[in-house]
Every structure is written in structure tokens, then in C-alpha cells.
PDB file of N, CA and C in Angstrom:
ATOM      1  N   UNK A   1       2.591  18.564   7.523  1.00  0.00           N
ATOM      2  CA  UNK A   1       1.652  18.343   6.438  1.00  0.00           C
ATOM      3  C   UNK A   1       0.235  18.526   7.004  1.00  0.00           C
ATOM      4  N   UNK A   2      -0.764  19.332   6.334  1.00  0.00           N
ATOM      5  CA  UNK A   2      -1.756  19.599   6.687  1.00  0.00           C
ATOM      6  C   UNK A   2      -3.012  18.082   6.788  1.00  0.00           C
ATOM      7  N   UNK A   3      -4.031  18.079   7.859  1.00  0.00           N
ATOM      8  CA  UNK A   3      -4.674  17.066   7.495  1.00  0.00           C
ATOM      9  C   UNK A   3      -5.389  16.814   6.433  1.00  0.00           C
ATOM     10  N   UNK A   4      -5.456  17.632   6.007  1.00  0.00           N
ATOM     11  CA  UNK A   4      -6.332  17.701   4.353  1.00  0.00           C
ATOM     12  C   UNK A   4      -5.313  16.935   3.506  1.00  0.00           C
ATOM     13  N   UNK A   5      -4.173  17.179   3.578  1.00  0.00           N
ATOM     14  CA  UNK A   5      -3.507  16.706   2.207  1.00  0.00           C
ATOM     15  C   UNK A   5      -3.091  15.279   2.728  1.00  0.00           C
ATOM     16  N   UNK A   6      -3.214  14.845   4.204  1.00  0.00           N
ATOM     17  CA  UNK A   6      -2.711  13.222   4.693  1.00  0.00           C
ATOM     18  C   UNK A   6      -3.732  12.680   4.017  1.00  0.00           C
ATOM     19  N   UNK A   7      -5.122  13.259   3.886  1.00  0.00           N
ATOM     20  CA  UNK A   7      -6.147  12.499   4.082  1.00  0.00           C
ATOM     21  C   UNK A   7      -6.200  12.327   2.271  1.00  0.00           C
ATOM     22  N   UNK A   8      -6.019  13.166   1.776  1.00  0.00           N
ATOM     23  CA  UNK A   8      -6.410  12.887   0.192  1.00  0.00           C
ATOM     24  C   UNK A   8      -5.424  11.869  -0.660  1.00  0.00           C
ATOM     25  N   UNK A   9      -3.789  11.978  -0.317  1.00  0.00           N
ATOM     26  CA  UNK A   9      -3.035  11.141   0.097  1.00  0.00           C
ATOM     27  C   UNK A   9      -3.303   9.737   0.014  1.00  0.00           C
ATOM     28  N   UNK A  10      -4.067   9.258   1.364  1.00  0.00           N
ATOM     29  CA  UNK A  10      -4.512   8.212   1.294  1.00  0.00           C
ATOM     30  C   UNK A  10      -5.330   7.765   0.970  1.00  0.00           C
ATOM     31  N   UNK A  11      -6.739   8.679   0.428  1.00  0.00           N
ATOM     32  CA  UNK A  11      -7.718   8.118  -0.488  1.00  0.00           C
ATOM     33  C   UNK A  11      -7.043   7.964  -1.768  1.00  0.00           C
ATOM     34  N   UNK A  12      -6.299   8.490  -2.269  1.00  0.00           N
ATOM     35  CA  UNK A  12      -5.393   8.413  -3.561  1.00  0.00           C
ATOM     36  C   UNK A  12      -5.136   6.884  -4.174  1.00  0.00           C
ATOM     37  N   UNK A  13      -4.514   6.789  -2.843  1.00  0.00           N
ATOM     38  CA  UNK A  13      -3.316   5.416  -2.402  1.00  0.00           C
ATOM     39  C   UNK A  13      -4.720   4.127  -2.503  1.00  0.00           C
ATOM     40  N   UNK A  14      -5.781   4.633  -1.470  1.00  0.00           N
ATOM     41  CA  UNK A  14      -6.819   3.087  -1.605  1.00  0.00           C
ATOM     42  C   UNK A  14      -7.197   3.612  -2.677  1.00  0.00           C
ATOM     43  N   UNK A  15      -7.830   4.677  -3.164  1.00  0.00           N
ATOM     44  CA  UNK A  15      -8.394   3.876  -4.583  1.00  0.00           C
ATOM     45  C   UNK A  15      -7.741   3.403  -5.816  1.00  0.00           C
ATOM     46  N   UNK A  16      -6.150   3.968  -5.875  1.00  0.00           N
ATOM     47  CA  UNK A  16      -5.814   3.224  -7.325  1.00  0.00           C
ATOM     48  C   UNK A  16      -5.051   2.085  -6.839  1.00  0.00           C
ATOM     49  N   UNK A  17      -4.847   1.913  -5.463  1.00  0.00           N
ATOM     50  CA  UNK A  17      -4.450   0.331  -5.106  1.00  0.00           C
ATOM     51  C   UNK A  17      -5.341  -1.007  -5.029  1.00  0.00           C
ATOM     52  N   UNK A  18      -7.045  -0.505  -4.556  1.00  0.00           N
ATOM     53  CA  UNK A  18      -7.869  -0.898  -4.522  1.00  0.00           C
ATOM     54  C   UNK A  18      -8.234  -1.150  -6.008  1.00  0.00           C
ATOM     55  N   UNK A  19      -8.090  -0.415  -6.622  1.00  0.00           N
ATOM     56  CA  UNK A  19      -9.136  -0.607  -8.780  1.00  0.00           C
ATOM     57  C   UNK A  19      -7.876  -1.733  -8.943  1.00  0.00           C
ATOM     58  N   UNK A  20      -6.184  -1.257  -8.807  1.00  0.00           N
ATOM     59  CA  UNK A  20      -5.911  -2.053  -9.452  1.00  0.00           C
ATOM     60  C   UNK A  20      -5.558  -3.653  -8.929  1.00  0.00           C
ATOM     61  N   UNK A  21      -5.851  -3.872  -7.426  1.00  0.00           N
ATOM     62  CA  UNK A  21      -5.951  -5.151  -7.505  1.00  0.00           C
ATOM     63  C   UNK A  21      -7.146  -6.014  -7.968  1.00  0.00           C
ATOM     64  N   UNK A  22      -8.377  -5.107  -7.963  1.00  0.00           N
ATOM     65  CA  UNK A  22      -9.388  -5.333  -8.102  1.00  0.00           C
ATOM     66  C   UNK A  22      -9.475  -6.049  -9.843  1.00  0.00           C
ATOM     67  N   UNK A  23      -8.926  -4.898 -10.491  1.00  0.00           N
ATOM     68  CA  UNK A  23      -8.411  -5.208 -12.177  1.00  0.00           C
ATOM     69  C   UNK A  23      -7.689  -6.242 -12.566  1.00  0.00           C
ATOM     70  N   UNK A  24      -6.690  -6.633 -12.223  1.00  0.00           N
ATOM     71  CA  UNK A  24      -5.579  -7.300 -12.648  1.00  0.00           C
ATOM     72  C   UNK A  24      -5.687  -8.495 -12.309  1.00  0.00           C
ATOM     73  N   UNK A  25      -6.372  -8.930 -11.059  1.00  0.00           N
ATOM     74  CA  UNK A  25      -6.555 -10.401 -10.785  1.00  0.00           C
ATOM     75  C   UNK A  25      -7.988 -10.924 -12.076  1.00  0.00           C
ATOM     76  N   UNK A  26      -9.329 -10.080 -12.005  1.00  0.00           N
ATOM     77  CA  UNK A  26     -10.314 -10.543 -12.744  1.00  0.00           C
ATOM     78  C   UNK A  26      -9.738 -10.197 -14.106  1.00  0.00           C
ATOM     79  N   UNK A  27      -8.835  -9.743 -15.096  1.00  0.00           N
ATOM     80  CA  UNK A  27      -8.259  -9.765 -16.397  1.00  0.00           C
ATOM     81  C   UNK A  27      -7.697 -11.120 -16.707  1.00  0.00           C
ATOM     82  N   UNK A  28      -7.112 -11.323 -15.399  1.00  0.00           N
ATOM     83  CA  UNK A  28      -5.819 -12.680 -15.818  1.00  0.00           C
ATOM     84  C   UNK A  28      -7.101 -13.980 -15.773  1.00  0.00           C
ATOM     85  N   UNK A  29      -7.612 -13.735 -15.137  1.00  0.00           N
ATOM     86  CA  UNK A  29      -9.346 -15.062 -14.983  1.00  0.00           C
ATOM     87  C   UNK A  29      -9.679 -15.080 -16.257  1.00  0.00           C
ATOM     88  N   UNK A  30     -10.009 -13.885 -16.484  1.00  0.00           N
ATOM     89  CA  UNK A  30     -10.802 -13.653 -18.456  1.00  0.00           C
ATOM     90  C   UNK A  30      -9.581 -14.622 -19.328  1.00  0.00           C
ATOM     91  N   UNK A  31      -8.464 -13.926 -19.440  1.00  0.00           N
ATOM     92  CA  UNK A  31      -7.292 -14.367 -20.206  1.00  0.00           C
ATOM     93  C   UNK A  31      -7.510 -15.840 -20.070  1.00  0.00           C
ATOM     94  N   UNK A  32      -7.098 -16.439 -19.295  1.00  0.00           N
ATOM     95  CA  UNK A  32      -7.182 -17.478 -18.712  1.00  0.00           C
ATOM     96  C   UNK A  32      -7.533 -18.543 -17.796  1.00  0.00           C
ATOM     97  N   UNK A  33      -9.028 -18.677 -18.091  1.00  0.00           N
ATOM     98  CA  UNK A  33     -10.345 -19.234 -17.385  1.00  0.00           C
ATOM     99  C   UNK A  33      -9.932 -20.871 -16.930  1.00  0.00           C
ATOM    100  N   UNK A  34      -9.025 -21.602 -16.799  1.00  0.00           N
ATOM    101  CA  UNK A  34      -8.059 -22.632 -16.804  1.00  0.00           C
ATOM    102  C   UNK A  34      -8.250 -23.062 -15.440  1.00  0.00           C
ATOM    103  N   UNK A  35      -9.047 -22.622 -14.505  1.00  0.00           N
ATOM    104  CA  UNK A  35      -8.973 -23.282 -13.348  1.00  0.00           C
ATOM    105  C   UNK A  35      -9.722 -24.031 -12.733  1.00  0.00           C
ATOM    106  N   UNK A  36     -10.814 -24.514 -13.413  1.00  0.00           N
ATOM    107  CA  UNK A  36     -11.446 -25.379 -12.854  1.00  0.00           C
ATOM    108  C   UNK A  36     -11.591 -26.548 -12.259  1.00  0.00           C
ATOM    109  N   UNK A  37     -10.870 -27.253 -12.446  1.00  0.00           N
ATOM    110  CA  UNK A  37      -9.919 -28.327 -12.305  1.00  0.00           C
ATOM    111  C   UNK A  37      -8.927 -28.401 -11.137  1.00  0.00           C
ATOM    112  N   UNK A  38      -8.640 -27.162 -10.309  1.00  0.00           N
ATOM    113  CA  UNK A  38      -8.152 -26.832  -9.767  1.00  0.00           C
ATOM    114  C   UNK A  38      -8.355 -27.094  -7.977  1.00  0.00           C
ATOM    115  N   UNK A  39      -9.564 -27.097  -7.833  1.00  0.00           N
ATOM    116  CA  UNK A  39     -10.225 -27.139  -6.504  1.00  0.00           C
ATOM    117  C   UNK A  39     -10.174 -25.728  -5.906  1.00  0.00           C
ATOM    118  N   UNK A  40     -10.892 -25.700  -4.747  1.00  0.00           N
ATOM    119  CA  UNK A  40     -11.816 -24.900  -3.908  1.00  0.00           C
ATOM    120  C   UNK A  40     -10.354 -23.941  -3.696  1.00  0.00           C
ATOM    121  N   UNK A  41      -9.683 -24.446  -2.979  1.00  0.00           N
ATOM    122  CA  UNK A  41      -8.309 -23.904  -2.123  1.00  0.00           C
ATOM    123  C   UNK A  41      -7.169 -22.452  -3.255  1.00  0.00           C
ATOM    124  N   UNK A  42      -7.443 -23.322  -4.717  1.00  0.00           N
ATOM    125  CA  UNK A  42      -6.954 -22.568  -5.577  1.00  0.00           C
ATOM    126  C   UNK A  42      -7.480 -21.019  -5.830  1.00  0.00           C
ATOM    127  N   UNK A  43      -9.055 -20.897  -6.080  1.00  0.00           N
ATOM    128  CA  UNK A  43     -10.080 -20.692  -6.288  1.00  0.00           C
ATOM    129  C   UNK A  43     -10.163 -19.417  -5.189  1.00  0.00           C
ATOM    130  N   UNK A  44     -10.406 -19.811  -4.113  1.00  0.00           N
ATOM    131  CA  UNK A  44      -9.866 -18.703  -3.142  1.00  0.00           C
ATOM    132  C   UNK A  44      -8.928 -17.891  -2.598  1.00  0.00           C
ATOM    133  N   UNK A  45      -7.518 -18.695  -3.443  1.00  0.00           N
ATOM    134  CA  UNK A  45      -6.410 -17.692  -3.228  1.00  0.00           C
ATOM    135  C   UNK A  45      -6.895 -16.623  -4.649  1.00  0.00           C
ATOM    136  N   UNK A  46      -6.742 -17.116  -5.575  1.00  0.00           N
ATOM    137  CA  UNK A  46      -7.410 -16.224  -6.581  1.00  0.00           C
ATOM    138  C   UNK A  46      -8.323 -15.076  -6.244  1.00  0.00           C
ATOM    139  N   UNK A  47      -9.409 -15.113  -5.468  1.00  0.00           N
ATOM    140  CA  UNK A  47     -10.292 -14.520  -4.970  1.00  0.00           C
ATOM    141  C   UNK A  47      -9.607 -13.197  -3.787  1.00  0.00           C
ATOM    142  N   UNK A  48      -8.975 -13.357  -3.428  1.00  0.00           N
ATOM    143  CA  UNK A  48      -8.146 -13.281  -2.016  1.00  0.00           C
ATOM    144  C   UNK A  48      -7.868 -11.829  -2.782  1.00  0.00           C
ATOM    145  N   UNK A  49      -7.053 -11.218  -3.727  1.00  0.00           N
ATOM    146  CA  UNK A  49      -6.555  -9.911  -4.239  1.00  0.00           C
ATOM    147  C   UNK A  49      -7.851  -9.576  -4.543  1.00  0.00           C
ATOM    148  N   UNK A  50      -8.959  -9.527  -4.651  1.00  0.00           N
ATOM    149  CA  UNK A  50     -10.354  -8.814  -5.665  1.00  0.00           C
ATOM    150  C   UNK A  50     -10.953  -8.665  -4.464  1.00  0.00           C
ATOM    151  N   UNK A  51     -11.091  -9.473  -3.789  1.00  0.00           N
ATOM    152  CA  UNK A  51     -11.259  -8.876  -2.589  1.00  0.00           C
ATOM    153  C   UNK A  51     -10.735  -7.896  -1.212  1.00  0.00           C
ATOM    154  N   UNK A  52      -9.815  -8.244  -1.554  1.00  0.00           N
ATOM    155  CA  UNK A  52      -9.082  -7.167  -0.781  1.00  0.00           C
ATOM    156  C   UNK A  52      -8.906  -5.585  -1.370  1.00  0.00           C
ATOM    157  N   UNK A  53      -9.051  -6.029  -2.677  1.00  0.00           N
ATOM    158  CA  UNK A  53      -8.863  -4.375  -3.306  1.00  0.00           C
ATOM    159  C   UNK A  53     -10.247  -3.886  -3.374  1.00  0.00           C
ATOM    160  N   UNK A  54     -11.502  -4.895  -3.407  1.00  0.00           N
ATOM    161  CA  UNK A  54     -12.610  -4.062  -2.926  1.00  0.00           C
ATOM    162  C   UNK A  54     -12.812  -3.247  -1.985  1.00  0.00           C
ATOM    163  N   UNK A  55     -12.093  -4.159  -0.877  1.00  0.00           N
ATOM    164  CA  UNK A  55     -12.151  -3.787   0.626  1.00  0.00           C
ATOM    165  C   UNK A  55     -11.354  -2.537   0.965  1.00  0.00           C
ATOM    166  N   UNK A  56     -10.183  -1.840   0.064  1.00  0.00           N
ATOM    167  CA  UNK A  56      -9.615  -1.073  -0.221  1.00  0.00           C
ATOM    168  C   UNK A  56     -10.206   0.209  -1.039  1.00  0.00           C
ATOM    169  N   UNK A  57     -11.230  -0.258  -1.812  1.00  0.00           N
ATOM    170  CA  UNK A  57     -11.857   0.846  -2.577  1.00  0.00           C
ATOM    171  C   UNK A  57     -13.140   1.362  -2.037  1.00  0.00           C
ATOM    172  N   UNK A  58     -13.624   0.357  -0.874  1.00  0.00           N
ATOM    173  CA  UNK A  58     -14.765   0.999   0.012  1.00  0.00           C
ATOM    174  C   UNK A  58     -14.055   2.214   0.861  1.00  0.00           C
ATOM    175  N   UNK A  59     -12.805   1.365   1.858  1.00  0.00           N
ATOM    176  CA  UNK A  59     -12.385   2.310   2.823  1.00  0.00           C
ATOM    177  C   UNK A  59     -11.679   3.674   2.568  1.00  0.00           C
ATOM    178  N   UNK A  60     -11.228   3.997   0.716  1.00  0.00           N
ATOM    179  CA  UNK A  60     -11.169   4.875   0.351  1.00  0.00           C
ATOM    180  C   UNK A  60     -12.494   5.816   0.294  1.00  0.00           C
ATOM    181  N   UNK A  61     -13.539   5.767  -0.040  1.00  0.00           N
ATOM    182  CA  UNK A  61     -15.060   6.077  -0.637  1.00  0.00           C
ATOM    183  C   UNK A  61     -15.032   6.483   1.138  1.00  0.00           C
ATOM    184  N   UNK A  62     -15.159   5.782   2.059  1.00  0.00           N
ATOM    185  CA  UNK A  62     -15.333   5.812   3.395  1.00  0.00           C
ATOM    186  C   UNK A  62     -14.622   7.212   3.913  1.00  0.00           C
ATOM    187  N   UNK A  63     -13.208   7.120   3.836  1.00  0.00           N
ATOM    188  CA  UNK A  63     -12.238   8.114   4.035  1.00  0.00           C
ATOM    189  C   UNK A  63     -12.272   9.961   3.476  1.00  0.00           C
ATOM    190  N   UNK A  64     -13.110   8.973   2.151  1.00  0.00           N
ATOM    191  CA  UNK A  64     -13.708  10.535   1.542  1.00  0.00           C
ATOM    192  C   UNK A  64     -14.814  11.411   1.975  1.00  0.00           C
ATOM    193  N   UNK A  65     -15.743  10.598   2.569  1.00  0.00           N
ATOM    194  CA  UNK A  65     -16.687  11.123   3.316  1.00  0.00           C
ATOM    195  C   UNK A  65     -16.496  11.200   4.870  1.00  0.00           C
ATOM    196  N   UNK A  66     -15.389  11.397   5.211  1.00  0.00           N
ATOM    197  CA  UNK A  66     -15.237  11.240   7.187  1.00  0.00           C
ATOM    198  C   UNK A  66     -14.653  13.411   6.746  1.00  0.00           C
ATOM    199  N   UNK A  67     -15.789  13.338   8.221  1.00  0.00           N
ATOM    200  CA  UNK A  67     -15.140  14.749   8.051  1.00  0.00           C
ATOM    201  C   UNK A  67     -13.599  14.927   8.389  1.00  0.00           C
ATOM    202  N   UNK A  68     -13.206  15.735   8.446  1.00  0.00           N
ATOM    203  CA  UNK A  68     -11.589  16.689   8.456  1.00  0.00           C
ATOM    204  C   UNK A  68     -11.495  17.274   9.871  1.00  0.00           C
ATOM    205  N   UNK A  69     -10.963  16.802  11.114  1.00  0.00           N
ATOM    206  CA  UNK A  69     -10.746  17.833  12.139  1.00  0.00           C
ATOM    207  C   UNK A  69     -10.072  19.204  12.364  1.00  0.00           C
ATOM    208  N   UNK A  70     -11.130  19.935  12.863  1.00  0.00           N
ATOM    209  CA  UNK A  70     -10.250  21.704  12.871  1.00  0.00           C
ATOM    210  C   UNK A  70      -9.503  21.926  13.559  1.00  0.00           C
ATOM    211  N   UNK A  71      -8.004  22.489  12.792  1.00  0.00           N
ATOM    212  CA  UNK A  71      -7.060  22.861  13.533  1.00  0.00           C
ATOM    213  C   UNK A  71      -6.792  24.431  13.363  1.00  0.00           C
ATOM    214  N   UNK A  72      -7.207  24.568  14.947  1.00  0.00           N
ATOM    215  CA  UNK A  72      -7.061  25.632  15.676  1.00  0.00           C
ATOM    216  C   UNK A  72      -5.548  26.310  15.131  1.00  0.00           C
ATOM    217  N   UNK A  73      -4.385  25.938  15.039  1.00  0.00           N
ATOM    218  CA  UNK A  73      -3.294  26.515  15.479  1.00  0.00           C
ATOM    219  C   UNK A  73      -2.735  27.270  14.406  1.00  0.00           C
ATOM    220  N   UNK A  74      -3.733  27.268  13.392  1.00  0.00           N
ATOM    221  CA  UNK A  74      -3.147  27.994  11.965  1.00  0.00           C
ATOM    222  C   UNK A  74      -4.392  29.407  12.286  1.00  0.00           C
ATOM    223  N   UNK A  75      -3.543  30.529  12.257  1.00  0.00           N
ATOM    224  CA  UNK A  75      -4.454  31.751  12.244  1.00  0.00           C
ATOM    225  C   UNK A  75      -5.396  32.082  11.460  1.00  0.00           C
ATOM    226  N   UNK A  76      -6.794  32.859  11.551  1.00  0.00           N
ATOM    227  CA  UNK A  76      -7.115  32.894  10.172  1.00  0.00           C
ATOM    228  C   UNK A  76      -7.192  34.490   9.379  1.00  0.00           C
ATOM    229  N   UNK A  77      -7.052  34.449   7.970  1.00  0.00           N
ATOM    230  CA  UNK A  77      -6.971  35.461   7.072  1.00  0.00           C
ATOM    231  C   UNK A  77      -7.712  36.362   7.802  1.00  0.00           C
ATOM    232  N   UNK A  78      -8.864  36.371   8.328  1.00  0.00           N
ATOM    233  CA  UNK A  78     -10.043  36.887   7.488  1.00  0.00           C
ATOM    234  C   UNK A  78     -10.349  37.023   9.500  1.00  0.00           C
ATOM    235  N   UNK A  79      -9.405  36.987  10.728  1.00  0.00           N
ATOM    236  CA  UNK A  79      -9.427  38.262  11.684  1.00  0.00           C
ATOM    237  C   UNK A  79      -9.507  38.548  12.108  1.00  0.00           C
ATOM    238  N   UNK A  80      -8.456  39.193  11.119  1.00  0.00           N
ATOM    239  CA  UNK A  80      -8.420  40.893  11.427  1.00  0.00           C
ATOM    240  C   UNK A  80      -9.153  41.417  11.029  1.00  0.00           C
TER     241      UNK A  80
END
């Protein structure tokens, strides 16, 4: 597999893994704002997926901008 296509691959992978943890934890908060009552400890496991899928949607953004190393071992068209 070429490095171009590992690499797009895995920006693929962080950003719709990254949006959707990012999504799905702050929806269910909206839905159901119920935790206050809860304490600190609760509060941060909650936190724990939105953050991590941020942290997932940077290192995608990151991944997109790292250059591509040239590989020599594929000939080129253009020669001859």
C-alpha cells in the first residue's frame, strides 16, 4: 500500500472518530443536563470522550499537513 493512501486512511479514521466522539458525548449532556448533583469525579468521566476525540481531530488536521516521504523505488513515467 502506497504511503499516500496509509496516510489518508488514517486521517479518515481520526477525523470521523474524533467528530464522532466529540458529538455524541456533548448531544447526550444537551438531552440530558441531569448531572449536577453528581460530583466532580462524574463530570470528568463525561468529559474524558470530548476530549479525547478533540485530541483525535487535531492529530488528524496534524497528519494532514506532515509532508509524505519519497519513495524512490517506484519508476517514473515521465524518464524516459
Amino acid at each position: 500500500m502506497p504511503p499516500w493512501k496509509r496516510r489518508m486512511i488514517s486521517v479518515a479514521v481520526c477525523l470521523i472518530a474524533g467528530f464522532a466522539l466529540v458529538v455524541t458525548p456533548l448531544a447526550a449532556l444537551m438531552v440530558n443536563p441531569g448531572y449536577d448533583g453528581n460530583g466532580v469525579t462524574l463530570r470528568v468521566l463525561l468529559w474524558i470522550p470530548v476530549l479525547g476525540g478533540a485530541a483525535m481531530v487535531v492529530t488528524g488536521f496534524l497528519l494532514l499537513g506532515r509532508p509524505l516521504p519519497m519513495d524512490n523505488t517506484t519508476p517514473d513515467k515521465d524518464a524516459f
